[in-house]
C-alpha atoms as a PDB file:
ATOM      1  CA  UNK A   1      -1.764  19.873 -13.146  1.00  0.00           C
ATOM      2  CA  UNK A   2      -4.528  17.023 -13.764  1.00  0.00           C
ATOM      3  CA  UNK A   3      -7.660  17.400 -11.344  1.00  0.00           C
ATOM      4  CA  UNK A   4      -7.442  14.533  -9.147  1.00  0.00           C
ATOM      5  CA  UNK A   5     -11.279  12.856  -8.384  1.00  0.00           C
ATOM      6  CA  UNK A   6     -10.920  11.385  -5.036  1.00  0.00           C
ATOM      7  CA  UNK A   7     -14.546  11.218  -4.809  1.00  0.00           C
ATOM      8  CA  UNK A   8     -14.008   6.763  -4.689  1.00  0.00           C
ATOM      9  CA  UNK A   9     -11.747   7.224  -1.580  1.00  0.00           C
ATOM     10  CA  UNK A  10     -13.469  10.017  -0.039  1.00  0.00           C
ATOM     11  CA  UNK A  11     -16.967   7.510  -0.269  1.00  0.00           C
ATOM     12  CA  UNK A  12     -14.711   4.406   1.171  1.00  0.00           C
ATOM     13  CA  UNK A  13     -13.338   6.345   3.880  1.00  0.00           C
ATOM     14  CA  UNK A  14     -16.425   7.877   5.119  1.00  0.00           C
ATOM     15  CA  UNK A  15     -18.261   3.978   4.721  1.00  0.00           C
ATOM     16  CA  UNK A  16     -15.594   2.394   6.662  1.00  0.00           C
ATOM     17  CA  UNK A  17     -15.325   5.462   9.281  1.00  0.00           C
ATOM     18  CA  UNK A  18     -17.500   3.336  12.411  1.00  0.00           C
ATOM     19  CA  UNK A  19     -15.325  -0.132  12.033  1.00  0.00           C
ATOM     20  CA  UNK A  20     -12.196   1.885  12.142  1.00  0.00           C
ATOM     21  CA  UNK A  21     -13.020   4.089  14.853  1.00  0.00           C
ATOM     22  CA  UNK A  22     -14.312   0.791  16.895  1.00  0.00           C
ATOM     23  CA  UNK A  23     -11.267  -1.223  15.559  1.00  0.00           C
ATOM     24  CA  UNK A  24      -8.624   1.279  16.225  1.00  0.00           C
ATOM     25  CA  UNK A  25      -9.695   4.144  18.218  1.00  0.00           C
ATOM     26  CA  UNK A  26      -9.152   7.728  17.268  1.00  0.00           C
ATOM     27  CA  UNK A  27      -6.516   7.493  14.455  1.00  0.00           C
ATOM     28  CA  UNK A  28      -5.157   9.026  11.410  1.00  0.00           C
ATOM     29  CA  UNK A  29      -6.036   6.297   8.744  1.00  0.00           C
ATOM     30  CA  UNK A  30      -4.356   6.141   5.218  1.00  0.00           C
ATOM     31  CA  UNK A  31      -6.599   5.449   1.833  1.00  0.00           C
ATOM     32  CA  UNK A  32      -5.510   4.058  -1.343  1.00  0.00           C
ATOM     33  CA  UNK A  33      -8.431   4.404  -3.797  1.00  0.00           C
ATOM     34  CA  UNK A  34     -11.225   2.015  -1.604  1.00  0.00           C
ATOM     35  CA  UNK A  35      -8.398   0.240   0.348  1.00  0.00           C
ATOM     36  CA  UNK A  36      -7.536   0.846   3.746  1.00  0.00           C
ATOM     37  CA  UNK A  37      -3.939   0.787   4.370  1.00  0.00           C
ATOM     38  CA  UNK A  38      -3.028   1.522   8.040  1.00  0.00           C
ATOM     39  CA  UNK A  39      -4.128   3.748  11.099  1.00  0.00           C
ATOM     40  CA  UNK A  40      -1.923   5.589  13.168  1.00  0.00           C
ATOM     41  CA  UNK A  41      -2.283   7.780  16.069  1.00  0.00           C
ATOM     42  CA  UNK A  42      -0.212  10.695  15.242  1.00  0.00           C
ATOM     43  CA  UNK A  43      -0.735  12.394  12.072  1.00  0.00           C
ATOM     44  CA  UNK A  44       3.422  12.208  11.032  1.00  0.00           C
ATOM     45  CA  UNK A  45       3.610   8.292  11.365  1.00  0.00           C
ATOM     46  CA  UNK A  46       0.571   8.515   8.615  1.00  0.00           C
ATOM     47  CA  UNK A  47       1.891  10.725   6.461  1.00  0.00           C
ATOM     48  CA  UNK A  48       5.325   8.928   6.594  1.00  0.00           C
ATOM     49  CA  UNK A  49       4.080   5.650   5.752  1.00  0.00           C
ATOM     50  CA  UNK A  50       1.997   7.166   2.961  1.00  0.00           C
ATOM     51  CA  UNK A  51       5.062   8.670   1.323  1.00  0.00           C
ATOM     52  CA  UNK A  52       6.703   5.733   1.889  1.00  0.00           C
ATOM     53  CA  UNK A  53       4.453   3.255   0.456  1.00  0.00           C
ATOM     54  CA  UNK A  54       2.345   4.893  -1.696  1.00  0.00           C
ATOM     55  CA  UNK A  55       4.349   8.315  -2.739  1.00  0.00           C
ATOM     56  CA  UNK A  56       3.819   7.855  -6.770  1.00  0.00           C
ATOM     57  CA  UNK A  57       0.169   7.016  -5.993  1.00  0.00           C
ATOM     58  CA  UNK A  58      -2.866   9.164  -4.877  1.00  0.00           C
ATOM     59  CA  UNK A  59      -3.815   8.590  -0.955  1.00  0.00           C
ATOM     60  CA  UNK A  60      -5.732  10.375   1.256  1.00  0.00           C
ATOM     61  CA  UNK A  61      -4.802  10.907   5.403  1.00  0.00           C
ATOM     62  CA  UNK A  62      -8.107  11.575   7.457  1.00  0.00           C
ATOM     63  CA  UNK A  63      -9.036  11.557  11.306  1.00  0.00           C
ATOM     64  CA  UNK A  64     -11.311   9.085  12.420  1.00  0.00           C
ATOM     65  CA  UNK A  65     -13.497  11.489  14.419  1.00  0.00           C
ATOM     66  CA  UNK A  66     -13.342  14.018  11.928  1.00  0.00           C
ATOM     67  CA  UNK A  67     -16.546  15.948  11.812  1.00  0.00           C
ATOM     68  CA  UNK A  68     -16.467  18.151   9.065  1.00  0.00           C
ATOM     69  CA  UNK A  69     -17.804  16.895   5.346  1.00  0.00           C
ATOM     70  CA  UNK A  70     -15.897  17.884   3.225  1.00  0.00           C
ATOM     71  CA  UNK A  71     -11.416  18.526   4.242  1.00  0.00           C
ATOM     72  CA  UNK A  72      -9.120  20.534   2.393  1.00  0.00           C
ATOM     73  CA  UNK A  73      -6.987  18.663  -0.065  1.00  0.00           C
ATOM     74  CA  UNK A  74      -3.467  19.212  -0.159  1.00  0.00           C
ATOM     75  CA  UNK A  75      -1.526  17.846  -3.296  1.00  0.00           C
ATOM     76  CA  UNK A  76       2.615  17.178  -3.049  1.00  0.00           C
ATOM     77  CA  UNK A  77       3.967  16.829  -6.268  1.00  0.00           C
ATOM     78  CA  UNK A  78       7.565  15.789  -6.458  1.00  0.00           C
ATOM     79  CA  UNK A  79      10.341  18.072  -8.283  1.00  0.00           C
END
């Protein structure tokens, strides 16, 4: 398996964190590369529209009012 750098998407998300928590509120927001793609409030509806829309592509799912630096990252590779 290739080691996937999200270090671009982790620095976008964490840049963008105060509009999107005063835009939308406590959410689950959805990352591709520097691009923000939606926010949701439950984490399902962001992890379905990720799959959805971006399923061949790297994204990354966090919580607006997450605390913690650094998250665990989960990979999903299709069989």
């Amino acid at each position: 398996m290739a080691e996937l750098d999200m270090s671009e998407t982790i620095a976008a998300f964490h840049a963008q964190r105060p509009r999107l928590l005063q835009e939308h509120g406590p959410s689950w927001v959805v990352f591709v590369g520097a691009d923000f793609k939606g926010g949701f409030k439950e984490f399902d509806e962001a992890a379905t529209f990720a799959v959805a829309n971006f399923g061949d592509s790297q994204f990354l799912i966090r919580h607006t009012e997450e605390h913690l630096p650094h998250a665990p990252l989960v990979v999903v590779e299709a069989a």
